[in-house]
Protein backbone atom coordinates (compact mmCIF):
# COMPACT_ATOMS: atom_id res chain seq x y z
CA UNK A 1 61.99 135.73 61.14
CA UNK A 2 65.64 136.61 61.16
CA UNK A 3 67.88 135.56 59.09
CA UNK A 4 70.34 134.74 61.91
CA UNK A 5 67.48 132.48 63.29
CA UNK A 6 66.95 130.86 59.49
CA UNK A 7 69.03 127.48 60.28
CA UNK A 8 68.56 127.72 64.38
CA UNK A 9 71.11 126.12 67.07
CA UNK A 10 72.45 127.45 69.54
CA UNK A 11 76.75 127.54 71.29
CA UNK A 12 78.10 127.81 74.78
CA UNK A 13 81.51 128.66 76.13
CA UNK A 14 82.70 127.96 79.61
CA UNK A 15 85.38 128.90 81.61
CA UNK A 16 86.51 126.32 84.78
CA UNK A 17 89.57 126.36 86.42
CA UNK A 18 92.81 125.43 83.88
CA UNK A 19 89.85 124.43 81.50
CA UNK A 20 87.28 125.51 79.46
CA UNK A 21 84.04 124.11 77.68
CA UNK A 22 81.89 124.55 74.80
CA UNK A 23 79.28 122.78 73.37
CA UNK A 24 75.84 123.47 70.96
CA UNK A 25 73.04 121.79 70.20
CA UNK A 26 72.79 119.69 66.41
CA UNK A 27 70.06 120.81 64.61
CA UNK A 28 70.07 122.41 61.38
CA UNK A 29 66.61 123.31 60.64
CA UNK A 30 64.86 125.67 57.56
CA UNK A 31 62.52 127.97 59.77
CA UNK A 32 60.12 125.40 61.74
CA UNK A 33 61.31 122.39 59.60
CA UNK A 34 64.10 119.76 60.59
CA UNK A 35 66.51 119.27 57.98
CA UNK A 36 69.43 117.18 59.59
CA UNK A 37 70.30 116.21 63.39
CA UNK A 38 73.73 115.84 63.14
CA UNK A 39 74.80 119.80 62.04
CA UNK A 40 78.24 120.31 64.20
CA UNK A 41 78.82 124.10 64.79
CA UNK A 42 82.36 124.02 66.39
CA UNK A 43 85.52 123.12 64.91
CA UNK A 44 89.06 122.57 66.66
CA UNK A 45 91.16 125.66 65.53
CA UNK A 46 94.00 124.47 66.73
CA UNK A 47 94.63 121.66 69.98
CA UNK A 48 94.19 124.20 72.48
CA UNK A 49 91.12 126.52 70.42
CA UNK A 50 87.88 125.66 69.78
CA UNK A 51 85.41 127.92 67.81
CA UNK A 52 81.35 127.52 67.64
CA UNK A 53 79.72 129.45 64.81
CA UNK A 54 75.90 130.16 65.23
CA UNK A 55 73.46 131.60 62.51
CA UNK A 56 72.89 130.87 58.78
CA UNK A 57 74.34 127.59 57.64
CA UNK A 58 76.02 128.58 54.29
CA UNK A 59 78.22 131.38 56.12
CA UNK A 60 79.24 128.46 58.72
CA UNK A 61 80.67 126.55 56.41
CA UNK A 62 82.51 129.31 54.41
CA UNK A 63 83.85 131.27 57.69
CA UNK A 64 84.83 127.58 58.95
CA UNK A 65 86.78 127.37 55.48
CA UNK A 66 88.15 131.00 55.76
CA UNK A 67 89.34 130.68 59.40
CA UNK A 68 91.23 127.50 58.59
CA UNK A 69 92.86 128.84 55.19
CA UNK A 70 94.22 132.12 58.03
CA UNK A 71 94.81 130.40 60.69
CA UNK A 72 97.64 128.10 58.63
CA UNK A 73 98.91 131.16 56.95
CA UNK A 74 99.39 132.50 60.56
CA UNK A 75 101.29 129.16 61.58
CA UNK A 76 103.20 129.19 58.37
CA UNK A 77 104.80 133.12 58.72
CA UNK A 78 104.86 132.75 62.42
CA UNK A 79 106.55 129.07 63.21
CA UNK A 80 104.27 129.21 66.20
CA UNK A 81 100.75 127.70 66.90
CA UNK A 82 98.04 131.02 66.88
CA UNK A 83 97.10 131.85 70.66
CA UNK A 84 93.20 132.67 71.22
CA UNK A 85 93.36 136.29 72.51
CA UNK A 86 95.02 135.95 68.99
CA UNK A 87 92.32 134.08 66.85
CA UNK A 88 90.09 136.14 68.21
CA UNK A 89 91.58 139.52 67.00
CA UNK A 90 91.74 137.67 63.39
CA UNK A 91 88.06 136.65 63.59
CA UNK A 92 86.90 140.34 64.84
CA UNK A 93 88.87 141.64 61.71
CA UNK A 94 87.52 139.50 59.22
CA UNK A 95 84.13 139.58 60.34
CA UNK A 96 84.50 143.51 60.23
CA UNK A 97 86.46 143.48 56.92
CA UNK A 98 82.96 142.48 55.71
CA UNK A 99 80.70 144.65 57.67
CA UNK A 100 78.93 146.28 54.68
CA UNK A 101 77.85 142.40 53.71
CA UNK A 102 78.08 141.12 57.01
CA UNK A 103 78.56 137.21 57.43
CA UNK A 104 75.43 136.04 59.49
CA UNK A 105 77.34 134.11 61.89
CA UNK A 106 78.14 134.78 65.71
CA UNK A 107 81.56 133.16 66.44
CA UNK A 108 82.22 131.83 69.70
CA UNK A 109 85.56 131.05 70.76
CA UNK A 110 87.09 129.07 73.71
CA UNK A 111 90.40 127.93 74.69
CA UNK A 112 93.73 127.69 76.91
CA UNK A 113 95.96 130.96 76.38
CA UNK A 114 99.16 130.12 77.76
CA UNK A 115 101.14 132.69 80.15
CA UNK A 116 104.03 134.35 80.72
CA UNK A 117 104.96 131.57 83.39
CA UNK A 118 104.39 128.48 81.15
CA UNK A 119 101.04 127.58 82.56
CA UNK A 120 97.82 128.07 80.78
CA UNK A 121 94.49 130.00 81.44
CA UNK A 122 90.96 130.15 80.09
CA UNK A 123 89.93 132.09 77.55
CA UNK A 124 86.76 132.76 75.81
CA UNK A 125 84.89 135.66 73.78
CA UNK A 126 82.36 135.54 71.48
CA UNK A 127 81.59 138.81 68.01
CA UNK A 128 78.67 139.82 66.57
CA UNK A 129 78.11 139.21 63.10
CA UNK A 130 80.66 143.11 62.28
CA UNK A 131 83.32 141.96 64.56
CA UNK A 132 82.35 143.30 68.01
CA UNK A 133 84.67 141.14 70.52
CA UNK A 134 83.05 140.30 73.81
CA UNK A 135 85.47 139.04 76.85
CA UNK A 136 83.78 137.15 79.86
CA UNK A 137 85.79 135.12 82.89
CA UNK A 138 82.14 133.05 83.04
CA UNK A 139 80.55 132.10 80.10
CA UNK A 140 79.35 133.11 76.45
CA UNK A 141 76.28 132.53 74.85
CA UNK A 142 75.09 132.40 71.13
CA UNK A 143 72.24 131.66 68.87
CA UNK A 144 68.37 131.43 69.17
CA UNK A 145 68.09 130.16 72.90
CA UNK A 146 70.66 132.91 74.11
CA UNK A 147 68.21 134.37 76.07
CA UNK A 148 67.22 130.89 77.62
CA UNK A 149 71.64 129.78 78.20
CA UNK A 150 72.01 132.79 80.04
CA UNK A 151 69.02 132.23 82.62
CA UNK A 152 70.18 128.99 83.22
CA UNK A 153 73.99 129.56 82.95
CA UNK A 154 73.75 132.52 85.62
CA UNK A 155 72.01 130.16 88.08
CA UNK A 156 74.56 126.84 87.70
CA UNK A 157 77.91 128.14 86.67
CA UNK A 158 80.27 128.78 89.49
CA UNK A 159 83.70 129.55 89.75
CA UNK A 160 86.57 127.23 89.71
CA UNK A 161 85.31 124.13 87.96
CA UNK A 162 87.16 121.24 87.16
CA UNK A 163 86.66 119.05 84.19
CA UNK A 164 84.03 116.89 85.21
CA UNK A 165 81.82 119.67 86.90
CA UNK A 166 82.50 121.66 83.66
CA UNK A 167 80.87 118.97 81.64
CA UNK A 168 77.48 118.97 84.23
CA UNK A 169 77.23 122.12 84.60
CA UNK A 170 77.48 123.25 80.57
CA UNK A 171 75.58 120.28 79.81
CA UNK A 172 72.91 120.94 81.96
CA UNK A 173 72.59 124.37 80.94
CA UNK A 174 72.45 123.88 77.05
CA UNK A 175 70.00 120.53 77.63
CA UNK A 176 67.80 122.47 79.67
CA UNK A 177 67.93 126.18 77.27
CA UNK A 178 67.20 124.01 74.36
CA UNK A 179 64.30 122.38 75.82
CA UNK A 180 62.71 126.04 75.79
CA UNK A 181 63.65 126.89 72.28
CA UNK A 182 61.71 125.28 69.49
CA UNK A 183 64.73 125.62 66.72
CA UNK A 184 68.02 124.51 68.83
CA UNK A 185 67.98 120.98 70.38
CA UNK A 186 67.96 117.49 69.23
CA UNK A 187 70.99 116.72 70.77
CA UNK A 188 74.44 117.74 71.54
CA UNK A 189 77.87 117.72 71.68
CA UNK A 190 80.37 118.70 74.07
CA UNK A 191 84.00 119.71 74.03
CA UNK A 192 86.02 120.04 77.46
CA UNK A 193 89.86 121.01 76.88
CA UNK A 194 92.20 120.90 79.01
CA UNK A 195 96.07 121.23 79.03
CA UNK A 196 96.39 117.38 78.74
CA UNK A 197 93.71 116.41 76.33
CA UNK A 198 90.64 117.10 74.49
CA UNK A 199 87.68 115.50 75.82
CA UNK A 200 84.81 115.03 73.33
CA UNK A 201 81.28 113.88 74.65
CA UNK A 202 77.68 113.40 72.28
CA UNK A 203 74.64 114.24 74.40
CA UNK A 204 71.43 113.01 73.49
CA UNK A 205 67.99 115.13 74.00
CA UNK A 206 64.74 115.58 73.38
CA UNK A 207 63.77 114.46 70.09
CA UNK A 208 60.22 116.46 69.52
């Protein structure tokens, strides 16, 4: 086994129109074994940036720690929230800073970059565990049902999406990926942003 497929779960990023969603399953599992079902793997960034870290727990919770320590540094020296093309830059660079001893994580980040105009636009990308950035206007995928998220994502996801079709269509897609893949699952949680709010939803799923 992999050590990137140690702790399981699974993260999704989706782009809609003047939104954007992400979500992962809750498991955190030692190989075949359950450990806990309530194992979060994304954490606000900032109100407009979300970031989902898949692979082995321990390097979660010290790149979660690490990106919050740069990201207020950045807000401190700039006098400006960080934007996400932004964040994303930082995380390929520390990830890569490290490549020699990677981290064995797979960031995924999504958010609302806001333009030239005012208004705001998705964003999302995902890294590999050196730093490799990875731009998509549909969706990104991470963790041990990747293969299964994209099948489904490529047949539901359409363009355009507003909130509430956002939610049904990324839920739908991680529920049903999950259901395949015998360490992701046991739930899930959703995040839709928006330039109004944050909307946070729990999912509940199969439970064998």
């Amino acid at each position: 086994m992999s050590i990137m497929e140690h702790n399981g779960g699974s993260v999704i990023a989706m782009a809609g129109k003047d939104c954007v969603a992400i979500a992962s399953d809750l498991r955190l599992g030692a190989g075949a074994m359950t450990v806990a079902l309530n194992f979060e793997k994304i954490f606000p960034v900032t109100d407009r940036i979300f970031m989902g870290l898949t692979g082995l727990a321990t390097d979660i919770t010290t790149l979660r720690e690490r990106f919050r320590y740069l990201v207020n540094m950045f807000t401190i020296k700039e006098s400006r929230p960080i934007e996400p093309s932004t964040f994303a830059h930082l995380v390929s660079s520390t990830l890569y800073s490290r490549r020699f001893g990677p981290y064995f994580t797979e960031p995924v980040l999504a958010g609302l970059e806001r333009t030239a105009s005012g208004g705001f636009k998705p964003y999302i990308a995902g890294t590999d565990l050196i730093g490799c950035l990875n731009y998509a206007e549909d969706f990104i995928v991470a963790g041990t049902a990747s293969d299964k998220l994209f099948g489904v994502a490529e047949s539901l996801w359409e363009p355009d999406l507003g909130p509430e079709d956002l939610f049904e269509t990324i839920s739908q897609t991680l529920l049903n990926a999950v259901d395949r893949d015998a360490y992701s699952g046991w739930g899930a949680i959703v995040y839709i942003i928006t330039p109004e709010k944050v909307i946070t939803r729990t999912l509940k799923g199969r439970m064998d």
